[in-house]
Protein backbone atom coordinates (compact mmCIF):
# COMPACT_ATOMS: atom_id res chain seq x y z
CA UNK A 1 -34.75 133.56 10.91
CA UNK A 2 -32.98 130.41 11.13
CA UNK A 3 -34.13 128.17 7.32
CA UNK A 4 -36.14 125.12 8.37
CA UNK A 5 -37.03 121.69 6.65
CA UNK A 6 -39.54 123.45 4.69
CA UNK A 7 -37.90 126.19 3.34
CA UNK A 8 -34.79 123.77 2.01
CA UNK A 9 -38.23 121.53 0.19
CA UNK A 10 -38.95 124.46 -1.35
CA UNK A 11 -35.79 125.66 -2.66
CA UNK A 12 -34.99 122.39 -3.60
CA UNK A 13 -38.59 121.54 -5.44
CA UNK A 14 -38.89 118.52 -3.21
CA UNK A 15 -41.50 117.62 -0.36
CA UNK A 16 -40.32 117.89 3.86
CA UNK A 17 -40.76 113.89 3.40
CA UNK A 18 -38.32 113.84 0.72
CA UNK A 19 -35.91 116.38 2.51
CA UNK A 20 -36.05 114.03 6.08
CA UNK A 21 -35.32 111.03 4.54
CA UNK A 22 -32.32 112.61 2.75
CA UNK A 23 -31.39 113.64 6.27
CA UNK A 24 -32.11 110.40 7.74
CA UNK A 25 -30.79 108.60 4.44
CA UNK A 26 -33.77 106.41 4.64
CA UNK A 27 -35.71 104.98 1.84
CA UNK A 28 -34.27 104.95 -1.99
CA UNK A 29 -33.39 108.80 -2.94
CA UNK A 30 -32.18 109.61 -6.21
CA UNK A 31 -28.67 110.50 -6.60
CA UNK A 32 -30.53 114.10 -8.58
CA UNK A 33 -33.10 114.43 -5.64
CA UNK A 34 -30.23 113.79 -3.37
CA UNK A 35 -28.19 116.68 -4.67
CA UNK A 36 -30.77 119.31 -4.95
CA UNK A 37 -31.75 118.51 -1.26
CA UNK A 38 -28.17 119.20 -0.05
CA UNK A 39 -27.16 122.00 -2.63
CA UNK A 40 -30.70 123.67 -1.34
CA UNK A 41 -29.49 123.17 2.50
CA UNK A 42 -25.92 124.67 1.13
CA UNK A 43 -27.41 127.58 -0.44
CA UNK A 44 -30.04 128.00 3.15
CA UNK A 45 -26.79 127.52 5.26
CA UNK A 46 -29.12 124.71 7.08
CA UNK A 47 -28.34 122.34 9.61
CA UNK A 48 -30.20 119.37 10.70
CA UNK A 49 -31.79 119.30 14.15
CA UNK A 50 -29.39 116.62 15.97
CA UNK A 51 -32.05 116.25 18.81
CA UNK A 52 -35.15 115.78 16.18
CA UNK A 53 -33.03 113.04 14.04
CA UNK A 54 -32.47 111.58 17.47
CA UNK A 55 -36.08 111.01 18.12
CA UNK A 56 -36.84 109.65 14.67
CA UNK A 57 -33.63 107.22 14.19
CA UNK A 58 -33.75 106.42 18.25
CA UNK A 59 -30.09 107.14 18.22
CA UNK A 60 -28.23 110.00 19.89
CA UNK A 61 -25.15 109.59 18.04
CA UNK A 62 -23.45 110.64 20.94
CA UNK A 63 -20.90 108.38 23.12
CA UNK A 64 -19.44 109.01 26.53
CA UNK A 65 -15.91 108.76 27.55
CA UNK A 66 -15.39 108.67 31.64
CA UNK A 67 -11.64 108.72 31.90
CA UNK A 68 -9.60 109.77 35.02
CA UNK A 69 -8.01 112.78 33.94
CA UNK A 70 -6.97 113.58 30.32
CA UNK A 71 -3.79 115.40 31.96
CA UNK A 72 -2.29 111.80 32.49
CA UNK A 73 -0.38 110.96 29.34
CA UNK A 74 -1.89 107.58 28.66
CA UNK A 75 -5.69 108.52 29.14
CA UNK A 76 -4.85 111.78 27.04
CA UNK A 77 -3.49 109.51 24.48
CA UNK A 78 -6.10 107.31 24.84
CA UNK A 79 -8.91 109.74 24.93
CA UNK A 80 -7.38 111.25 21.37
CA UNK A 81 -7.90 107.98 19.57
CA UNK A 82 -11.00 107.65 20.87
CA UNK A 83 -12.66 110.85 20.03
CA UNK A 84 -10.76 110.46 16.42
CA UNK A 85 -12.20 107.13 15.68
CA UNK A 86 -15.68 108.68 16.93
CA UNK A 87 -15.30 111.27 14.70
CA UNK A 88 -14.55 109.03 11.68
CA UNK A 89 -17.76 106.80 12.20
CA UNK A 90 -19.93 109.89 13.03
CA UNK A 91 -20.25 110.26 16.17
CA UNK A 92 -20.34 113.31 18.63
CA UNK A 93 -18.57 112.53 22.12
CA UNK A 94 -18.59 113.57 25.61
CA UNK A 95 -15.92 113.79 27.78
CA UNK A 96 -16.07 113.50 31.67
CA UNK A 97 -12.81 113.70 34.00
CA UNK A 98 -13.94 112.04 36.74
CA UNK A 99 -10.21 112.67 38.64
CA UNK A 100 -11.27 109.16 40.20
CA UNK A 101 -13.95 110.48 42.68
CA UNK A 102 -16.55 108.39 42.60
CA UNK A 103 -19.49 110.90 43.60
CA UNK A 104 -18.04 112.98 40.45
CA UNK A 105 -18.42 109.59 38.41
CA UNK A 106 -21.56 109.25 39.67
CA UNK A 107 -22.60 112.41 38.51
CA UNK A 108 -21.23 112.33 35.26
CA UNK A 109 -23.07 108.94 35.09
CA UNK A 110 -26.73 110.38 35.46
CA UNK A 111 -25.97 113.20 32.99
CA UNK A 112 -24.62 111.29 30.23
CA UNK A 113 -27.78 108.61 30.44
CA UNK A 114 -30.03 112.01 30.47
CA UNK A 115 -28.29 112.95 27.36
CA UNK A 116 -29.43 109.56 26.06
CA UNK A 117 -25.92 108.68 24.51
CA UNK A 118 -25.69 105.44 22.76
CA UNK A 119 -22.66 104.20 24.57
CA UNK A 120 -19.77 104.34 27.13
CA UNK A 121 -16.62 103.72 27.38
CA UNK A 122 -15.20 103.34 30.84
CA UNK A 123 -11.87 104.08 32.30
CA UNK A 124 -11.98 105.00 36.15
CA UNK A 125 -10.85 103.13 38.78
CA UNK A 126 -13.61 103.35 41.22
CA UNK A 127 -15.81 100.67 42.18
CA UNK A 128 -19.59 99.95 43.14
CA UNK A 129 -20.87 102.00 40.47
CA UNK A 130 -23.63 99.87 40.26
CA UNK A 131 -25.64 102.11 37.59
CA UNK A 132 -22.77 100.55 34.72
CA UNK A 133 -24.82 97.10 35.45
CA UNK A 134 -28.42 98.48 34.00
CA UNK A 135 -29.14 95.66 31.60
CA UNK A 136 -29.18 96.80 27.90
CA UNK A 137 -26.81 99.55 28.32
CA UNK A 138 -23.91 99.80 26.03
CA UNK A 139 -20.34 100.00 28.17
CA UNK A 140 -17.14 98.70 27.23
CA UNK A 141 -13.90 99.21 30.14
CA UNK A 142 -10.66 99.78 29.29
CA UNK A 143 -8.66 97.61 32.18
CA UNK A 144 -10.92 97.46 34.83
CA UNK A 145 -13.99 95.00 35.70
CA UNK A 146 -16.97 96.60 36.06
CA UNK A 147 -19.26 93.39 35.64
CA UNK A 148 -19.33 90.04 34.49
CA UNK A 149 -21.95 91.64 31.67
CA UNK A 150 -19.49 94.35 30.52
CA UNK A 151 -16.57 93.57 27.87
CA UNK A 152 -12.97 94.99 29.20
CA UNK A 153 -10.12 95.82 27.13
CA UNK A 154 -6.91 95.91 27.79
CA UNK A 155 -2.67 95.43 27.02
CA UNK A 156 -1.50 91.98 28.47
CA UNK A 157 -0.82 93.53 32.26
CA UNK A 158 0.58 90.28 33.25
CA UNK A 159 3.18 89.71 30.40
CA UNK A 160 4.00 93.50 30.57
CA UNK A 161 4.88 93.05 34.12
CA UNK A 162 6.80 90.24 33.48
CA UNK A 163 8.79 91.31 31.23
CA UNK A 164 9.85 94.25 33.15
CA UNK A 165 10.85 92.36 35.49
CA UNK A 166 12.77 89.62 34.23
CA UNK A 167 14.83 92.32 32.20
CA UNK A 168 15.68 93.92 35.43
CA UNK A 169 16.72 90.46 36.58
CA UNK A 170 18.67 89.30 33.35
CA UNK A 171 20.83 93.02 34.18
CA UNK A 172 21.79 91.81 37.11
CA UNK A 173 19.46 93.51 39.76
CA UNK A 174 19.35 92.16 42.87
CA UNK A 175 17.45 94.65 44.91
CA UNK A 176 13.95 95.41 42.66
CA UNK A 177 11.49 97.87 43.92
CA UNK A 178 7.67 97.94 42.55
CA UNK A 179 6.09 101.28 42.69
CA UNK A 180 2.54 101.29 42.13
CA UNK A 181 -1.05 102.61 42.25
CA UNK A 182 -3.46 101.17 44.52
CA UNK A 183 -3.83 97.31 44.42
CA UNK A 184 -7.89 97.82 44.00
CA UNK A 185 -7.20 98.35 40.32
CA UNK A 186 -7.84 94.95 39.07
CA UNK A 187 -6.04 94.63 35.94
CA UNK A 188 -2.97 96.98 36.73
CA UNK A 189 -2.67 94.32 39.46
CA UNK A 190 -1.54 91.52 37.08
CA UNK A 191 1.73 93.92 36.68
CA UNK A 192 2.36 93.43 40.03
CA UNK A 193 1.03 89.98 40.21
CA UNK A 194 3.76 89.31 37.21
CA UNK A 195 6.20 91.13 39.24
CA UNK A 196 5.77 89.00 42.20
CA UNK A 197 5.88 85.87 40.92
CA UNK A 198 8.97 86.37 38.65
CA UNK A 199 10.95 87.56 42.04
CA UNK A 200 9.71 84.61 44.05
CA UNK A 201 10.69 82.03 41.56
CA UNK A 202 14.60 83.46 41.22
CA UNK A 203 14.80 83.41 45.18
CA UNK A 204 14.46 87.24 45.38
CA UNK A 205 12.16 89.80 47.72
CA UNK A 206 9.71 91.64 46.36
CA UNK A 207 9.48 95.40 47.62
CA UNK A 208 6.33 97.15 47.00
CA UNK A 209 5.62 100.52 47.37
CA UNK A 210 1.71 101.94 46.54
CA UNK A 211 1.40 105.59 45.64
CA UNK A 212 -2.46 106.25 46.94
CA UNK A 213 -3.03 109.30 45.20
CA UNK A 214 -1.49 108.50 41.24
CA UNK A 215 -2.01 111.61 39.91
CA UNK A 216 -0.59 113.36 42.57
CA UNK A 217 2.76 115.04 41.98
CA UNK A 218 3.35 115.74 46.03
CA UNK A 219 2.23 112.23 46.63
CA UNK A 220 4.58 110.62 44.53
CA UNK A 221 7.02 112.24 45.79
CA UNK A 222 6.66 111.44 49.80
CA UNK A 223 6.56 107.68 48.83
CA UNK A 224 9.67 108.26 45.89
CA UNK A 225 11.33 110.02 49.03
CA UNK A 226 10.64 106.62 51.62
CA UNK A 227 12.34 103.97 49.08
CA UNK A 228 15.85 105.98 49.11
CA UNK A 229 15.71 106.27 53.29
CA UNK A 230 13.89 102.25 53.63
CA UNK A 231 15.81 100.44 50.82
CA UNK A 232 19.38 102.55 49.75
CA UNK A 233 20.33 99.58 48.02
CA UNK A 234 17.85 99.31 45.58
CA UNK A 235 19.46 98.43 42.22
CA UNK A 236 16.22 98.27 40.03
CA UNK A 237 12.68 99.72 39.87
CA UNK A 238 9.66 98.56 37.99
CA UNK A 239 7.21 101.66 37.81
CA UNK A 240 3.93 100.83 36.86
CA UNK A 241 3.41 104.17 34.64
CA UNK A 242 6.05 106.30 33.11
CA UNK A 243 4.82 109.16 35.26
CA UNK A 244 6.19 106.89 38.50
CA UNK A 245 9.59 106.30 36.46
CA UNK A 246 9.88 110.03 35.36
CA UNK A 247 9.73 110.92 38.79
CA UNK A 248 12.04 108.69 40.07
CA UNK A 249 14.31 109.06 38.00
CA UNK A 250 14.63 112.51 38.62
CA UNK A 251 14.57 111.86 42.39
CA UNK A 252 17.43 109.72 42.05
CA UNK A 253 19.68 112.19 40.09
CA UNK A 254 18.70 114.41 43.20
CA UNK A 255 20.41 112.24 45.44
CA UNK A 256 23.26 111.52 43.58
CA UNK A 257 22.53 108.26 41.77
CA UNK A 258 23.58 107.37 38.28
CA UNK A 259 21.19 105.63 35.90
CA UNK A 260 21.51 102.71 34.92
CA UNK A 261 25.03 102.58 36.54
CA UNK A 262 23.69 102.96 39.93
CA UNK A 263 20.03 101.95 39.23
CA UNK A 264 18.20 100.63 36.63
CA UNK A 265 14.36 101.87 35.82
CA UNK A 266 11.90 100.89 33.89
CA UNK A 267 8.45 102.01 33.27
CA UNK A 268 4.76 101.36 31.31
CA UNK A 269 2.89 102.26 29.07
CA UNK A 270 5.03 103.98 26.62
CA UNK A 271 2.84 106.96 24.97
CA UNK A 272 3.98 109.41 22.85
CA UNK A 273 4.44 112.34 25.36
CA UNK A 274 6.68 110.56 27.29
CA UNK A 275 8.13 109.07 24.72
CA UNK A 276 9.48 112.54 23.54
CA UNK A 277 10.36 114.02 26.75
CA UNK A 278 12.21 111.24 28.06
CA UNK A 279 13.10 108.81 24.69
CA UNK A 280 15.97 107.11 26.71
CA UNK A 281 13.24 105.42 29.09
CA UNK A 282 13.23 101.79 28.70
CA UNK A 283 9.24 101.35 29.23
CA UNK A 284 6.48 98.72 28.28
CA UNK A 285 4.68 100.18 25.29
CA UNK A 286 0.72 99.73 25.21
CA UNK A 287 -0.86 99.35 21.91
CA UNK A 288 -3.07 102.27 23.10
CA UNK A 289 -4.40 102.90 19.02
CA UNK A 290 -5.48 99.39 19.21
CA UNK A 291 -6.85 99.28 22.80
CA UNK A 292 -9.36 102.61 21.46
CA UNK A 293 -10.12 100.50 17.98
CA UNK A 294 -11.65 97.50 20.27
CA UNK A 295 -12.95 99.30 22.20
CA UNK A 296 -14.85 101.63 19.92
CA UNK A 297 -15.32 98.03 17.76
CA UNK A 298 -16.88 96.03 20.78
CA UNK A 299 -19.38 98.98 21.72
CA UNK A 300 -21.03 99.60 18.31
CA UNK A 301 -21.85 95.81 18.45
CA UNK A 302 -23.53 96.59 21.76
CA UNK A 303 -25.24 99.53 20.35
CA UNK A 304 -26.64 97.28 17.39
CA UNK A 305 -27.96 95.06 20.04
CA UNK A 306 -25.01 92.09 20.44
CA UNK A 307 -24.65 91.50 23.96
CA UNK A 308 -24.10 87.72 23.81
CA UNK A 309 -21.28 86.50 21.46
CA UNK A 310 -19.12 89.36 22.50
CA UNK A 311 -15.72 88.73 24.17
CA UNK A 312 -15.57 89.47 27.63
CA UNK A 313 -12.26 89.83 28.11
CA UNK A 314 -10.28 91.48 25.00
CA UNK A 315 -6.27 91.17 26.10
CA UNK A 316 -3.75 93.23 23.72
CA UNK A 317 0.05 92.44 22.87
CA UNK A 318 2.79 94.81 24.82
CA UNK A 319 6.16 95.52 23.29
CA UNK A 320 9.10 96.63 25.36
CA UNK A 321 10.85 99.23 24.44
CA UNK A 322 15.02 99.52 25.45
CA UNK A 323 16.40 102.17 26.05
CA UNK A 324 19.39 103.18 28.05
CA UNK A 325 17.72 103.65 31.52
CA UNK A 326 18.57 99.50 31.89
């Protein structure tokens, strides 16, 4: 038989009262009553119903992450500082891979509210999810708008893109191709936004290529493939994700171009996967630590009930990293 709140009273020579507000750390314990509780719940090998402290402290202690897939360097990255931080405060988390469908985000939706978690922290890309705008619901964004209710976090797209840019510029680039994601994305936008504006106002084109399925390897490809047959003399490419640059880079060596003689590349988001595999990537780095610290930050507020003197819009300092692919 599994030991219950009555049997670690008894051991312990307290009352189930005193035992449950240990548990609940409510009320002034004694440091002595305090011990004998948990050496008596050592001793029992007992462990506190999560679902009945739930219903007496009103709190789950459980947050939900919706990310795109984990499998993409910067959301894996991202999700590991998350659930770390979690973990540090004392909270449990669960994890949904939406793989941006939005009937799957849906889905994961419903069953996270039904598990009454105290939070969310959003990271898809799909829109109309109108569920995210239930008043009194804790949700925090990472670079996306869901609402005009719900705080979003993010790097400074718009200086990141910039800055990409104008160092393919300064090297002498002449022909500079933008390979994205979808332009529905609001805040990846500003990259290209950035991107735009800093060709227009040195007199240059601005050559745009969206992959529609990101995560696809094939995809990428078949639009990777279309720049070297529409635009040979492409000198420079801004990829909006090191993924993008990775695989352009390697298409390029297929077709017999030298980088950065040839072609200069440059990426974002600068994680630490990539970051090994391919160190010589000159990339924008995202403070992605810092982007999972505000974010966690900015939802426990929520949680404690401080919806109205939060920051709506939490915007995050990129570096850029050099390396010899410019």
């Amino acid at each position: 038989m599994k030991p219950k709140i009555d049997d670690v009273a008894r051991l312990a020579g307290v009352s189930p009262t005193t035992v449950s507000r240990v548990l609940n750390d409510r009320g002034y314990i004694s440091n002595e009553t305090r011990e004998k509780v948990q050496d008596a719940m050592t001793k029992l090998n007992y462990f506190p119903n999560d679902i009945a402290r739930s219903l007496f402290t009103k709190r789950s202690n459980l947050l939900g992450i919706i990310m795109p897939t984990t499998s993409n360097p910067f959301f894996g990255e991202l999700t590991f500082h998350l659930e770390s931080i979690c973990a540090s405060l004392g909270y449990k988390v669960l994890l949904c891979n939406s793989l941006n469908q939005k009937d799957k985000e849906k889905k994961y939706l419903d069953m996270l509210m039904r598990n009454q978690v105290d939070g969310i922290i959003v990271g898809t890309h799909n829109l109309g999810i109108l569920n995210y705008q239930k008043q009194n619901l804790a949700v925090v964004s990472i670079d996306r708008y869901l609402s005009k209710t719900i705080p979003v976090v993010s790097s400074d797209n718009y200086a990141g893109g910039k800055l990409a840019t104008e160092l393919l510029i300064g090297k002498g680039c002449e022909h500079i191709v933008l390979i994205d994601g979808v332009k529905e994305i609001e805040k990846s936008y500003l990259r290209r936004e950035a991107y735009t504006d800093a060709l227009v106002k040195v007199g240059k084109k601005p050559i745009i290529y969206e992959i529609p399925e990101v995560f696809n390897v094939q995809s990428q490809q078949v639009i990777i493939e279309k720049i070297f047959s529409e635009h040979p003399e492409a000198d420079g490419v801004f990829a909006t994700n090191d993924i993008f640059a990775a695989s352009y880079i390697t298409a390029a060596k297929r077709h017999g171009k030298k980088i950065p003689e040839d072609i200069k590349v440059v990426g974002y988001d600068g994680t630490e996967t990539v970051r090994t595999v391919l160190p010589d990537l000159t990339t924008i780095r995202q403070p992605i630590e810092l982007i999972a610290k505000e974010a966690i930050n900015i939802l426990l507020k929520e949680i404690e009930g401080e919806f109205t003197d939060l920051p709506y819009e939490t915007k995050l300092p990129i570096t850029l990293i050099e390396g010899s692919t410019t």
